[in-house]
C-alpha atoms as a PDB file:
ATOM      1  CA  UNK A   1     140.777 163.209 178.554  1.00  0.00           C
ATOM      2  CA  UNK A   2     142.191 159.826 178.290  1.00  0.00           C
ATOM      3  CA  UNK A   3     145.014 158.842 180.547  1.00  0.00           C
ATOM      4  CA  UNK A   4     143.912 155.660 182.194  1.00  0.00           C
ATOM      5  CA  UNK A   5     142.018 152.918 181.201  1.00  0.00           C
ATOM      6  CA  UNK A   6     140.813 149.657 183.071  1.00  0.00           C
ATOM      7  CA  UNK A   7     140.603 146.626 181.013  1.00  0.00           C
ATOM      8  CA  UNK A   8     138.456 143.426 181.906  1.00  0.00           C
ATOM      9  CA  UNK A   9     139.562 140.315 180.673  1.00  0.00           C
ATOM     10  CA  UNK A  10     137.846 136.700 181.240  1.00  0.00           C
ATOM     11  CA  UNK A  11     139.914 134.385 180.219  1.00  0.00           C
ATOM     12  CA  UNK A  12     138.206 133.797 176.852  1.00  0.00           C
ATOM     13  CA  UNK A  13     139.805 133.238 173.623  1.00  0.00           C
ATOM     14  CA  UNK A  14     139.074 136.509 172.166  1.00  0.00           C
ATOM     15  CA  UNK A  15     141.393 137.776 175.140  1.00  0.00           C
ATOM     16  CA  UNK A  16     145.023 137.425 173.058  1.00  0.00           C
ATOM     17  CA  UNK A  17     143.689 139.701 170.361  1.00  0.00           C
ATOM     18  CA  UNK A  18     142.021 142.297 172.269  1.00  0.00           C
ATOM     19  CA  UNK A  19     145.706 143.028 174.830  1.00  0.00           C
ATOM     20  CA  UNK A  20     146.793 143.064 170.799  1.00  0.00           C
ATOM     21  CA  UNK A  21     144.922 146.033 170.392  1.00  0.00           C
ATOM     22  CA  UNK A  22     145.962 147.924 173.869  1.00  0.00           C
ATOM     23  CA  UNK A  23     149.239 149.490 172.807  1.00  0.00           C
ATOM     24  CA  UNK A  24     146.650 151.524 170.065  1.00  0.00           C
ATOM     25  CA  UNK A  25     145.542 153.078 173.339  1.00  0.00           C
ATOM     26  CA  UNK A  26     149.075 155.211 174.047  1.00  0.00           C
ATOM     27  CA  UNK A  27     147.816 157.294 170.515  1.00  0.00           C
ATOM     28  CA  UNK A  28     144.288 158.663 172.471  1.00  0.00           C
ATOM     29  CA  UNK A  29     146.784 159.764 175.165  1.00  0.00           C
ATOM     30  CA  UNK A  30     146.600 156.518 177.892  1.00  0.00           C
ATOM     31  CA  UNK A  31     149.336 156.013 180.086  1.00  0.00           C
ATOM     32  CA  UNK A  32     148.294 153.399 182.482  1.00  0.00           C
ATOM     33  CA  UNK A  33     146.169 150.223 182.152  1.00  0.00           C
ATOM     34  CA  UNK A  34     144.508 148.271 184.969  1.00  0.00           C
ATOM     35  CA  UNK A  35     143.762 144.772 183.969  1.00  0.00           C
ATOM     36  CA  UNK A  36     141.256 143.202 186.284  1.00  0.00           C
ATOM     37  CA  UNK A  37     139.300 139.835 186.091  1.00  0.00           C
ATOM     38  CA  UNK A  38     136.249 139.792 188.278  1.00  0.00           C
ATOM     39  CA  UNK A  39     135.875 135.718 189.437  1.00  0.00           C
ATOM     40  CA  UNK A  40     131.711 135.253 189.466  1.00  0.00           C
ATOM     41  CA  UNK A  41     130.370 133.426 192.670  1.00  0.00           C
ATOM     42  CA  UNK A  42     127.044 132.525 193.373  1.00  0.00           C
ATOM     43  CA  UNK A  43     124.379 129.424 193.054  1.00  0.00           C
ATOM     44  CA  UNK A  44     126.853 127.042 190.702  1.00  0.00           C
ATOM     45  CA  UNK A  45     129.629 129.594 190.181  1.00  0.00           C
ATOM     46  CA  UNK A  46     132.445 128.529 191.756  1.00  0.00           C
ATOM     47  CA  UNK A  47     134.945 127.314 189.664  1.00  0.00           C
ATOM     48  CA  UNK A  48     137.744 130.431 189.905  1.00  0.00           C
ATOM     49  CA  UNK A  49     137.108 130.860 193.890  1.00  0.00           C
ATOM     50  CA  UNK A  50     140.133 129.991 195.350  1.00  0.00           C
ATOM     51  CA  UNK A  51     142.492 130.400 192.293  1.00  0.00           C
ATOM     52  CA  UNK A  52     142.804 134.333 192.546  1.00  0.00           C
ATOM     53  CA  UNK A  53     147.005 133.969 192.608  1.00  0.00           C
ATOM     54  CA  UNK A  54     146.559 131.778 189.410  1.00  0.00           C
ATOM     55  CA  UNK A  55     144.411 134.298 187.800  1.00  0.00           C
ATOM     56  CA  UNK A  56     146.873 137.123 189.157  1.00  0.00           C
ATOM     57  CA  UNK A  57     149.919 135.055 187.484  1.00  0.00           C
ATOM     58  CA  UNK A  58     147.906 135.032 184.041  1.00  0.00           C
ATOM     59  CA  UNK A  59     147.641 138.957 184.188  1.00  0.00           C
ATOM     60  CA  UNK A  60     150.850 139.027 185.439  1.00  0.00           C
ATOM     61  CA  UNK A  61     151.980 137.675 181.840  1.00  0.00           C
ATOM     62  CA  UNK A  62     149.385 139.830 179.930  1.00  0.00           C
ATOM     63  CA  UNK A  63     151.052 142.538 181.142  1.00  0.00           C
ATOM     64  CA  UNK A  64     154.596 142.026 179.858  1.00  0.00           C
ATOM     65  CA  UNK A  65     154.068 143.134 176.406  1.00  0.00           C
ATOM     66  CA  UNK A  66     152.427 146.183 177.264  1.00  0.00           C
ATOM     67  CA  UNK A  67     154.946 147.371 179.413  1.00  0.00           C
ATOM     68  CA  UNK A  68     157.268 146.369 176.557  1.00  0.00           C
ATOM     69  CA  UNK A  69     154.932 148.653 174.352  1.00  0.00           C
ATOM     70  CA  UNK A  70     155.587 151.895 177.015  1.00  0.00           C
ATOM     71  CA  UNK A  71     152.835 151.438 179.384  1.00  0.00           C
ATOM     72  CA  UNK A  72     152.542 151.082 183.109  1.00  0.00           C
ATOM     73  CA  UNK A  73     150.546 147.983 183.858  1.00  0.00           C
ATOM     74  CA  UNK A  74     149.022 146.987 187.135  1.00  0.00           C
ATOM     75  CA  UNK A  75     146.227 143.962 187.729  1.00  0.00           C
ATOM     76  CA  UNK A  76     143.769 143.329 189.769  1.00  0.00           C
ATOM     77  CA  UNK A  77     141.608 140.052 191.379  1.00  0.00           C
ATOM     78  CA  UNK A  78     138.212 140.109 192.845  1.00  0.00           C
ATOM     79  CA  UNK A  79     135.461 138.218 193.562  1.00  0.00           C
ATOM     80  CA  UNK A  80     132.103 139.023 193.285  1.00  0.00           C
ATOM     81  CA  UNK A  81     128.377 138.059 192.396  1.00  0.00           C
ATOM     82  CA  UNK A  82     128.060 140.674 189.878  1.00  0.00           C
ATOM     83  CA  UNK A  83     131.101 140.602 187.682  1.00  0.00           C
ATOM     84  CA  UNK A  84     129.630 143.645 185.754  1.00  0.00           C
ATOM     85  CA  UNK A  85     128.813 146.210 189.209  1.00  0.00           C
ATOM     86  CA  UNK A  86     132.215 144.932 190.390  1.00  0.00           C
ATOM     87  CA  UNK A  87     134.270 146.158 187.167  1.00  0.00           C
ATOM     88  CA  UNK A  88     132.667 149.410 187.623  1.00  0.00           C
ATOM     89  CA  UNK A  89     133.563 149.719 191.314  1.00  0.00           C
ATOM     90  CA  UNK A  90     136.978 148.657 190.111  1.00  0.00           C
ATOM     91  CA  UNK A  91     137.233 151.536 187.707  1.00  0.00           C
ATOM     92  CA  UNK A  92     135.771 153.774 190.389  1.00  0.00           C
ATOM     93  CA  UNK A  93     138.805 152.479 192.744  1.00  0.00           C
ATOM     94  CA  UNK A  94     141.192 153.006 189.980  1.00  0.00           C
ATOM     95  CA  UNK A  95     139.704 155.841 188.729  1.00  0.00           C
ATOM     96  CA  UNK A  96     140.303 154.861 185.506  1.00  0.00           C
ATOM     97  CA  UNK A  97     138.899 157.471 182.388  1.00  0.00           C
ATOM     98  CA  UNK A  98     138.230 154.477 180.405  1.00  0.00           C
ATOM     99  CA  UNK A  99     136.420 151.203 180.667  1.00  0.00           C
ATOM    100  CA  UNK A 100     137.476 148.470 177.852  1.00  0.00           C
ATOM    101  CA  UNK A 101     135.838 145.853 177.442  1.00  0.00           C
ATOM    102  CA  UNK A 102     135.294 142.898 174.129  1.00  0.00           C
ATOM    103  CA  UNK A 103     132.136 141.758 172.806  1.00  0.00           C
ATOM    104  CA  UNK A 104     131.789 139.190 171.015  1.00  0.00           C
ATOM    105  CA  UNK A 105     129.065 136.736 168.824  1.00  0.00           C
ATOM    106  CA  UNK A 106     128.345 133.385 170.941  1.00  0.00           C
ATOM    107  CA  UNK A 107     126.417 131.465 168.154  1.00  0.00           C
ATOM    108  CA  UNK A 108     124.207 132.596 165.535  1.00  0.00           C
ATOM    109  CA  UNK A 109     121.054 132.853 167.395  1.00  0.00           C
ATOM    110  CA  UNK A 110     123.022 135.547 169.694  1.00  0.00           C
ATOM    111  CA  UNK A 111     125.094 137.055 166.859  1.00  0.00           C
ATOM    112  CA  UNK A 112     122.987 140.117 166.987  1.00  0.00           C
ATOM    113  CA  UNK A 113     123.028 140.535 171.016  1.00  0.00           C
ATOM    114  CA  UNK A 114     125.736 141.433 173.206  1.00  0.00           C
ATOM    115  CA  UNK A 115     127.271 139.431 176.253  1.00  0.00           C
ATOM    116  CA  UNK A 116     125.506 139.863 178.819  1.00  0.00           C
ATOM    117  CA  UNK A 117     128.132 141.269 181.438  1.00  0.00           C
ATOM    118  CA  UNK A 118     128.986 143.527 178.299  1.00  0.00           C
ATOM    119  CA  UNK A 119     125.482 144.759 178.105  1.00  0.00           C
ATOM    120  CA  UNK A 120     125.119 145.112 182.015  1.00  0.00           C
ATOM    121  CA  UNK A 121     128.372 147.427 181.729  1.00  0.00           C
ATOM    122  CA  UNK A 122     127.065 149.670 179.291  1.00  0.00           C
ATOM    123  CA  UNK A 123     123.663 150.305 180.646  1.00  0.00           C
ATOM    124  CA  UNK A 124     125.024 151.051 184.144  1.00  0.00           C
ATOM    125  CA  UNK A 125     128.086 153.198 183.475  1.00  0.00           C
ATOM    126  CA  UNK A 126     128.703 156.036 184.511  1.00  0.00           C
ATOM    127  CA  UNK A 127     132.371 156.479 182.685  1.00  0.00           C
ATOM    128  CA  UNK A 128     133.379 156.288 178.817  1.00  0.00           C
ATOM    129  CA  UNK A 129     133.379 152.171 177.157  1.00  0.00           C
ATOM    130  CA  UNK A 130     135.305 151.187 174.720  1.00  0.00           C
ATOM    131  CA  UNK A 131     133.948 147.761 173.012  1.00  0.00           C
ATOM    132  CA  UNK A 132     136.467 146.351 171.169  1.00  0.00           C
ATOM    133  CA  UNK A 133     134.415 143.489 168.454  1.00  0.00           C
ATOM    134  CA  UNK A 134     136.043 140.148 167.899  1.00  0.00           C
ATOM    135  CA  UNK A 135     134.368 137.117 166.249  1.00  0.00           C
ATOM    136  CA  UNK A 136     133.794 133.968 168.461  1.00  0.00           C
ATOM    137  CA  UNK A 137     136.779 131.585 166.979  1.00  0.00           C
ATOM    138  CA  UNK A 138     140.184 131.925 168.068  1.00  0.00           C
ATOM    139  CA  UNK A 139     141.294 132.335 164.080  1.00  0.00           C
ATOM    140  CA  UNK A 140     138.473 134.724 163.027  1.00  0.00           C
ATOM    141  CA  UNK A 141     139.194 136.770 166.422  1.00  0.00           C
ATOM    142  CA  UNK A 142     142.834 137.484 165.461  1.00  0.00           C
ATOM    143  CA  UNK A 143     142.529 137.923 161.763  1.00  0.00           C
ATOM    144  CA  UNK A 144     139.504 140.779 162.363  1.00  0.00           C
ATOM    145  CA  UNK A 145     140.938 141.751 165.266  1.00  0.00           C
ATOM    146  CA  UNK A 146     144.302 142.771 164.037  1.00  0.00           C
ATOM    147  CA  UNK A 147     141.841 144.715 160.998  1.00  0.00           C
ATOM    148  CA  UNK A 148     139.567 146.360 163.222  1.00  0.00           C
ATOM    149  CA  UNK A 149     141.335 147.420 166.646  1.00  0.00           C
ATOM    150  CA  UNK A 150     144.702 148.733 165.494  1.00  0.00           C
ATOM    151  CA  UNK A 151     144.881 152.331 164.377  1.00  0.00           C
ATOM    152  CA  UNK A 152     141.523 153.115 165.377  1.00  0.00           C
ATOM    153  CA  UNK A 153     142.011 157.007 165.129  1.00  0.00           C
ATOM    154  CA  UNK A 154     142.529 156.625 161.641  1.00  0.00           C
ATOM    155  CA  UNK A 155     139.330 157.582 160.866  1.00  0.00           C
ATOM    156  CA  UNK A 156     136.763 158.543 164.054  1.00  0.00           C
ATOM    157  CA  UNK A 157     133.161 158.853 163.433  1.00  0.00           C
ATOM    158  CA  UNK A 158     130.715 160.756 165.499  1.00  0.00           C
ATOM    159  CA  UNK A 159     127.596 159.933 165.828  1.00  0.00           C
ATOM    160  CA  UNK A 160     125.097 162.147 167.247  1.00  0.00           C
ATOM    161  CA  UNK A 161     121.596 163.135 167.523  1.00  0.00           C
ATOM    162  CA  UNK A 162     122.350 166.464 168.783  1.00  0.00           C
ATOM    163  CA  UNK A 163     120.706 165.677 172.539  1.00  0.00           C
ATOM    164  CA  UNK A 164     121.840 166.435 175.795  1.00  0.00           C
ATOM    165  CA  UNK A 165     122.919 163.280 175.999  1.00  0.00           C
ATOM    166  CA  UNK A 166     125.394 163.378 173.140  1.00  0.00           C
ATOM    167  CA  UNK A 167     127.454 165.794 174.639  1.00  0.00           C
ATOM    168  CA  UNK A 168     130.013 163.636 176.079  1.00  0.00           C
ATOM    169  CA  UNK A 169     130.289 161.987 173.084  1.00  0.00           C
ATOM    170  CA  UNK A 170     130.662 165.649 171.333  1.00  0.00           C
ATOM    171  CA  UNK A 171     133.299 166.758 173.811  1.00  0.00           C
ATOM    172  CA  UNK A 172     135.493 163.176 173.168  1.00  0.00           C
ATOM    173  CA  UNK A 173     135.552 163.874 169.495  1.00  0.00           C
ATOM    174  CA  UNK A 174     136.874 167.641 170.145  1.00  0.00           C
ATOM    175  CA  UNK A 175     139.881 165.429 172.230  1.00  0.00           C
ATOM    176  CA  UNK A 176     140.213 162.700 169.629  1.00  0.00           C
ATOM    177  CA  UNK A 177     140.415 164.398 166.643  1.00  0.00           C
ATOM    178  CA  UNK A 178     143.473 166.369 167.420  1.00  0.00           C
ATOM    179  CA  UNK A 179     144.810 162.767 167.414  1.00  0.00           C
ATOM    180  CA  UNK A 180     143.013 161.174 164.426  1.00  0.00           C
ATOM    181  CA  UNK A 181     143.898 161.222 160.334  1.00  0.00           C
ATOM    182  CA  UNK A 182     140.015 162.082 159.705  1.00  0.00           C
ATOM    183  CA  UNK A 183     136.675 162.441 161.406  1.00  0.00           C
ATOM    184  CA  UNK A 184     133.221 162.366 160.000  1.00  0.00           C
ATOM    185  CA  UNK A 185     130.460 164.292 162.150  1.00  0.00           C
ATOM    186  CA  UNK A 186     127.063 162.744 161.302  1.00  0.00           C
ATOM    187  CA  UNK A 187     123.329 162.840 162.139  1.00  0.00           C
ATOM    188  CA  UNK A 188     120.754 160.276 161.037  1.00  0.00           C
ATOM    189  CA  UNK A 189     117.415 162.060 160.045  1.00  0.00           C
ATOM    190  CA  UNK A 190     114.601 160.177 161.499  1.00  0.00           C
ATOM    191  CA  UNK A 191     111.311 160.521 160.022  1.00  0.00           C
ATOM    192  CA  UNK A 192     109.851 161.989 162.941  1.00  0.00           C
ATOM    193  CA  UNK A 193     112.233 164.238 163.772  1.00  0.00           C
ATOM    194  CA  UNK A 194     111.603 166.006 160.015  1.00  0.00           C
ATOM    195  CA  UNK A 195     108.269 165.914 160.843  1.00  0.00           C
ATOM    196  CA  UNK A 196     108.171 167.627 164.100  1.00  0.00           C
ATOM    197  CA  UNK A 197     110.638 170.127 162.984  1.00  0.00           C
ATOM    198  CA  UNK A 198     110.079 171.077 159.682  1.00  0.00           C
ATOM    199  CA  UNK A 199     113.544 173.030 159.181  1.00  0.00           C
ATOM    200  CA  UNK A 200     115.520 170.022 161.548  1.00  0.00           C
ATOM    201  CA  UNK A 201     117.359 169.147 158.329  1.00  0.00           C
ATOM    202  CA  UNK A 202     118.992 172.874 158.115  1.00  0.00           C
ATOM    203  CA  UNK A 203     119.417 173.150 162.171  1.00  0.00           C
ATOM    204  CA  UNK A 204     121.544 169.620 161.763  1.00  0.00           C
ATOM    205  CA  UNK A 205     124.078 171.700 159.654  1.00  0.00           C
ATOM    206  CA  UNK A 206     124.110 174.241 161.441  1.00  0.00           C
ATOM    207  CA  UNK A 207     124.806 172.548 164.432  1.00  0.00           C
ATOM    208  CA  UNK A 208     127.476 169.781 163.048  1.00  0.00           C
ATOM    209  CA  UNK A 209     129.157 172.858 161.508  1.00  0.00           C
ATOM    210  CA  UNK A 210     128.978 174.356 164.977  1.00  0.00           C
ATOM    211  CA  UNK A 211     130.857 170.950 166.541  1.00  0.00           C
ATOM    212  CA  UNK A 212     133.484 171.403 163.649  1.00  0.00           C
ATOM    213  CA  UNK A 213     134.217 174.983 164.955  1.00  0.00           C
ATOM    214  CA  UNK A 214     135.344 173.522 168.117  1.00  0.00           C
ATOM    215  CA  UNK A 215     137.871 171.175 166.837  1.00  0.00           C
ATOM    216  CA  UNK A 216     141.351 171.535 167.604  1.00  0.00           C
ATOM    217  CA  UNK A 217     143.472 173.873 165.110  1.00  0.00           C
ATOM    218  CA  UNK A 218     145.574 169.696 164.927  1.00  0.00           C
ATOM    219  CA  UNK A 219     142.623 168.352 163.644  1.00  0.00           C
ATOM    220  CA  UNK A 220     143.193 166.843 159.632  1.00  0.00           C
ATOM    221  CA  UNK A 221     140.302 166.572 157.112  1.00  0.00           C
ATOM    222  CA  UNK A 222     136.849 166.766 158.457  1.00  0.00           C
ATOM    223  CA  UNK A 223     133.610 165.529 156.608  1.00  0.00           C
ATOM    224  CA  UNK A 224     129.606 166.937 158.192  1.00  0.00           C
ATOM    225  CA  UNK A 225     127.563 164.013 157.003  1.00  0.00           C
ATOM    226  CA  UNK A 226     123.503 163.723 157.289  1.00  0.00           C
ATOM    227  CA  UNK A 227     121.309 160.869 156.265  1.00  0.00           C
ATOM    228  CA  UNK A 228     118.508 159.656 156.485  1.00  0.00           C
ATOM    229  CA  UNK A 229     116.976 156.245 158.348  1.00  0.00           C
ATOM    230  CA  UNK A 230     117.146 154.397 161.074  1.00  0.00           C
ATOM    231  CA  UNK A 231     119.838 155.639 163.259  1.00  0.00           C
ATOM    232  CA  UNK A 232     121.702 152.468 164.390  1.00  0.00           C
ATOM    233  CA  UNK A 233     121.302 150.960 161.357  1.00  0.00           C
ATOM    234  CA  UNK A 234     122.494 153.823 159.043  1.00  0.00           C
ATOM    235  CA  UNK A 235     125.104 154.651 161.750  1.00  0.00           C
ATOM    236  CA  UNK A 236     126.538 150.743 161.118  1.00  0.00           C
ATOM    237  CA  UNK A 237     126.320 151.423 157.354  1.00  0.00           C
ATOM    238  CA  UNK A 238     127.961 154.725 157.014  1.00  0.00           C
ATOM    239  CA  UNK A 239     130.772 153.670 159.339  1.00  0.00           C
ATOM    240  CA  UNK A 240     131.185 150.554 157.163  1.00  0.00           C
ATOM    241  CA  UNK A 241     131.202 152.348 153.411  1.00  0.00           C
ATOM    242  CA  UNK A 242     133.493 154.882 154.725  1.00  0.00           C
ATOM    243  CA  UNK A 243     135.666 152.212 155.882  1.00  0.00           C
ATOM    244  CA  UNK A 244     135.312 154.133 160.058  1.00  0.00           C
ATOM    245  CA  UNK A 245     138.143 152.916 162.269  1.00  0.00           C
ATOM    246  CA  UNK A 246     136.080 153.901 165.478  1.00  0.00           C
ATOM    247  CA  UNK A 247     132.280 155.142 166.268  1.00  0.00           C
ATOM    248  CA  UNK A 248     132.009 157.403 169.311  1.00  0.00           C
ATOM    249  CA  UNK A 249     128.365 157.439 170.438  1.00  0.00           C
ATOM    250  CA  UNK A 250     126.520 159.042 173.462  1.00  0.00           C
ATOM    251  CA  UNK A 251     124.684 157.067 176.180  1.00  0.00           C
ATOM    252  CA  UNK A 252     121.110 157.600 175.885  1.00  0.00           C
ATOM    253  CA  UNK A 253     118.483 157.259 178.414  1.00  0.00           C
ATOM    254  CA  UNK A 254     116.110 153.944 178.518  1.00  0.00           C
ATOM    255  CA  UNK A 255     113.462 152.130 180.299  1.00  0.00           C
ATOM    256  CA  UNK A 256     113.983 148.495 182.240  1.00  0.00           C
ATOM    257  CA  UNK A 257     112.472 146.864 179.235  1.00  0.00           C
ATOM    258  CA  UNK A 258     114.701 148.615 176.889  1.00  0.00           C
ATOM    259  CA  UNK A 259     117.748 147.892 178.995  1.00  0.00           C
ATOM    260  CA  UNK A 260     117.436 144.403 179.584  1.00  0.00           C
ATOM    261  CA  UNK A 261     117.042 144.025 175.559  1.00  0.00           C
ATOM    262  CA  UNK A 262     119.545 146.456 174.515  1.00  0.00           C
ATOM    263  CA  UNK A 263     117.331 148.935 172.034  1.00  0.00           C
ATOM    264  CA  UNK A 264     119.018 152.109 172.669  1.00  0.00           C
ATOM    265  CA  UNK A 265     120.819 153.289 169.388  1.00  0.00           C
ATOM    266  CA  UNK A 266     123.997 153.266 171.373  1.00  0.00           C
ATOM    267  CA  UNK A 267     124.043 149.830 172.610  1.00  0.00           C
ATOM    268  CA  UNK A 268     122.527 148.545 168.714  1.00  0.00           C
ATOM    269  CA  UNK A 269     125.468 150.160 167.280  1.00  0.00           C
ATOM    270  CA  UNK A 270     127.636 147.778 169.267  1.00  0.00           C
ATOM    271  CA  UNK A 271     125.812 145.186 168.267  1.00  0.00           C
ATOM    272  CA  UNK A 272     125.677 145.625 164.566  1.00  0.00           C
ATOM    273  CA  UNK A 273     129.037 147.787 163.293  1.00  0.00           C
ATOM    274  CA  UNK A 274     131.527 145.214 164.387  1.00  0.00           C
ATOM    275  CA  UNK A 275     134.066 147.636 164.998  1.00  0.00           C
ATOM    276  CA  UNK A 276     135.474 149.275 168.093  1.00  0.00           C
ATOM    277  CA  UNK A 277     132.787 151.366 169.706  1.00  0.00           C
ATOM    278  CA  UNK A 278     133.363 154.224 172.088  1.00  0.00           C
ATOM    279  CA  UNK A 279     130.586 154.836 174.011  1.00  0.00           C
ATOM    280  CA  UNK A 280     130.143 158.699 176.434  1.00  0.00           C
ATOM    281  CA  UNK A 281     128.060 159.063 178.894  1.00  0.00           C
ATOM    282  CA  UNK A 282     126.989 162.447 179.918  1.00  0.00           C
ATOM    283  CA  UNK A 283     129.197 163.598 182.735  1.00  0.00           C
ATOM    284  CA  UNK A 284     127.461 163.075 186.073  1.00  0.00           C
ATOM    285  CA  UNK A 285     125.133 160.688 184.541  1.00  0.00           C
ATOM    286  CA  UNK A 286     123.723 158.469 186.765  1.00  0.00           C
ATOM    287  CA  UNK A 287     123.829 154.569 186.101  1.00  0.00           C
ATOM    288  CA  UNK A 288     120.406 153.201 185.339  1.00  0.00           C
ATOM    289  CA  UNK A 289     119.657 150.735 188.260  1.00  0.00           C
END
């Protein structure tokens, strides 16, 4: 499912740690990595234009130690006024089965929202993102980094609602977990969903048990978890007191308001587990404009 992946970089310093965690990539199957860094022009955006062979030297020397770590590296420049639209045509060009990209805090007030090219990404993508979290200094970034990102199919956790739209989340966890030392299958019970459907809690098992059927023969211990709250919140929780190496996640629908705030339970879940996030779409989903 995973052979390629295209990775955008931006010259940040949470860049060092996240080609750290690459390499982790050749145990969900990847072969090949694109790195790409899109230069932003526009009104007052102009400081990269004209230094695309610089920027092609720097990835140049980002991609040593991968190929030194057994995989085939290739880089890509462009320019463009939307650095987020032009990372998905890239993967489109590439046609890369991955998207990776890092999010990161910018200051307090912001700690709870994700970049904005980051969030632009994951509400128009039409292919699987992995976020990889780093904290904003250069010393907290390696030191969680280096916790987080390495080994993160040590223990996968699936989180689903049981939707159409989960099911490309549902069908990456049947890949992973051939790969990973555990995975956890869980639903969040929302009120409302026990009170529409007053035997929900007993369909949940039923169908969790029915994902856990269609796990490789490879796949290690297996855990079918339910509880009960808010789903992005409980999701974060869960993943952290079981000590979750990844979440996988489906893309859900939303609305322009919901988009431009980030209040799907997909995109909140990148915000608030600090941990590498993988998030599915649907295949043949279409971006949301």
């Amino acid at each position: 499912m995973f052979t390629s992946a295209l990775v955008a970089l931006d010259l940040a310093p949470a860049e060092e740690p996240i080609l750290d965690c690459l390499p982790d990539l050749i145990t969900w199957g990847v072969k090949r990595i694109t790195l790409t860094h899109v230069i932003q022009v526009g009104y007052n955006q102009f400081a990269g234009y004209g230094h695309e062979d610089d920027y092609r030297n720097w990835l140049d020397k980002c991609a040593v130690p991968l190929r030194d770590a057994g995989l085939e590296v290739s880089s890509i420049v462009h320019s463009s006024g939307s650095v987020a639209e032009e990372v998905l045509a890239i993967a489109a060009e590439v046609d890369a089965d991955l998207v990776v990209i890092g999010s990161r805090e910018q200051n307090r007030v912001r700690s709870l929202f994700l970049g904005n090219i980051a969030r632009e990404i994951l509400r128009k993508t039409t292919r699987p993102v992995l976020l990889e979290w780093v904290e904003p200094s250069a010393d907290k970034t390696r030191e969680h980094c280096e916790a987080v990102c390495k080994h993160t199919l040590d223990h996968v956790l699936l989180a689903t609602d049981l939707s159409k739209q989960a099911c490309g989340a549902e069908k990456a966890i049947i890949h992973l977990a051939s790969k990973a030392a555990q995975t956890d299958l869980l639903t969040v019970l929302t009120p409302e969903a026990m009170e529409q459907t007053p035997d929900w809690s007993d369909k949940v098992d039923a169908a969790l048990n029915d994902i856990r059927k269609q796990l490789p023969t490879q796949a290690r211990q297996t855990n079918v978890l339910k509880e009960e709250g808010k789903p992005c919140d409980t999701i974060a929780r869960v993943a952290a007191e079981r000590n979750c190496t990844l979440i996988v996640v489906g893309k859900h629908g939303q609305g322009w308001l919901e988009s431009k705030v980030i209040g799907s339970t997909a995109a909140r879940v990148c915000e608030t587990a600090r941990r590498p996030v993988l998030m599915v779409p649907i295949q043949g989903q279409e971006s949301t404009p």
